[in-house]
Protein backbone atom coordinates (compact mmCIF):
# COMPACT_ATOMS: atom_id res chain seq x y z
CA UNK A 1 -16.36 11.46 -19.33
CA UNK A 2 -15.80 7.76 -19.68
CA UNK A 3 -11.97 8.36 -19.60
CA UNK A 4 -12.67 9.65 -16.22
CA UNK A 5 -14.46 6.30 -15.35
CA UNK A 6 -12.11 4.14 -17.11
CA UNK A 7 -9.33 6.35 -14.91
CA UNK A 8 -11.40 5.50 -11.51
CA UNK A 9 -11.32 1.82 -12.58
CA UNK A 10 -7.66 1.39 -13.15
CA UNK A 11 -7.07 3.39 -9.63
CA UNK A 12 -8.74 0.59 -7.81
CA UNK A 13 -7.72 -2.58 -9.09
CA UNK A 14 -4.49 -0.58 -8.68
CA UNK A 15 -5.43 -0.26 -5.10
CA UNK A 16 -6.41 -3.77 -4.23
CA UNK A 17 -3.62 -5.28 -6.10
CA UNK A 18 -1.50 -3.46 -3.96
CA UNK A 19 -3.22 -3.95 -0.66
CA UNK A 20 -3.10 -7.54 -1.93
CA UNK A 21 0.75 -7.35 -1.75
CA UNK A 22 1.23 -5.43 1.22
CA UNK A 23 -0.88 -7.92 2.99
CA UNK A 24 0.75 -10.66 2.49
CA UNK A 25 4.08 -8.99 2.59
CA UNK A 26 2.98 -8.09 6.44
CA UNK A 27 2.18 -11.47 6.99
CA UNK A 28 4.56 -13.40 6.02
CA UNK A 29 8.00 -13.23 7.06
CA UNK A 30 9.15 -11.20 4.38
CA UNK A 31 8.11 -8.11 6.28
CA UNK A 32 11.50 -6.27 5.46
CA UNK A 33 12.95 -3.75 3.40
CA UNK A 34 11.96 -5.19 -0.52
CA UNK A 35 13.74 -2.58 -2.66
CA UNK A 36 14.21 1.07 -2.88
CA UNK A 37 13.26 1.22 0.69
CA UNK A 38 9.74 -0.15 -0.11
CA UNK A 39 8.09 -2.00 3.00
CA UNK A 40 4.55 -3.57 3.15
CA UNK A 41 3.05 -0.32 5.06
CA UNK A 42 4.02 1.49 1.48
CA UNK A 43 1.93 -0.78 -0.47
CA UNK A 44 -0.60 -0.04 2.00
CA UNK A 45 -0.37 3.58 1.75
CA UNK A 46 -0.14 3.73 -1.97
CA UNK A 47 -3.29 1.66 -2.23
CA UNK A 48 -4.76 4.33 0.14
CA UNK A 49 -3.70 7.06 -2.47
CA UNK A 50 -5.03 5.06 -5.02
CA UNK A 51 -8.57 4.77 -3.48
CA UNK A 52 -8.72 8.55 -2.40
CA UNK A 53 -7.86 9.55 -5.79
CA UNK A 54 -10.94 7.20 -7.04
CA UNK A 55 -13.06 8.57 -4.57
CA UNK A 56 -12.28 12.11 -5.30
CA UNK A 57 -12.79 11.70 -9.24
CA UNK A 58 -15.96 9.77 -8.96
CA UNK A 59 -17.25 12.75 -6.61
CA UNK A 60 -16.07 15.48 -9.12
CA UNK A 61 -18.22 13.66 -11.82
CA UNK A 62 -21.12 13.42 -9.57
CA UNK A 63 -20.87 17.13 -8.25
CA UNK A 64 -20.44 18.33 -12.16
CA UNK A 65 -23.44 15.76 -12.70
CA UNK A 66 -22.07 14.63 -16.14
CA UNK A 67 -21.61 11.04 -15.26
CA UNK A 68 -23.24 8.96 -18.10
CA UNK A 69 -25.82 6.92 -17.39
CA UNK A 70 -25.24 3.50 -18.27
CA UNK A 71 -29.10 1.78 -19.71
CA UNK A 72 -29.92 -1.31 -18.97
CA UNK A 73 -32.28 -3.15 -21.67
């Protein structure tokens, strides 16, 4: 179950590094076309994908109801 945590974690700073990037990709002037046909609105929409994948797998642990609880001493 904590690989499934660890997996959520990775997805978003995966997500904000690349809404990071497409932000200031969109505001600066290098708005065009970066490589492989890649334009800020991509990074945007991966980071999207990245986010509803971490929201999906942190609702399948909760609707399973095996997410460990973490203590706190």
């Amino acid at each position: 179950m904590k690989n499934i945590r660890k997996a959520v974690d990775i997805l978003i700073i995966v997500a904000v590094i690349s809404f990071i990037i497409g932000v200031v990709l969109k505001a600066t002037a290098l708005g065009g076309i970066l490589w492989c046909n890649l334009v800020p609105n991509s990074f945007l929409r991966f980071s999207n994908f990245c986010l509803l994948i971490a929201i999906a797998l942190g609702v399948r642990q909760i609707w399973i109801g095996k997410v460990p609880e973490e203590k706190t001493e």
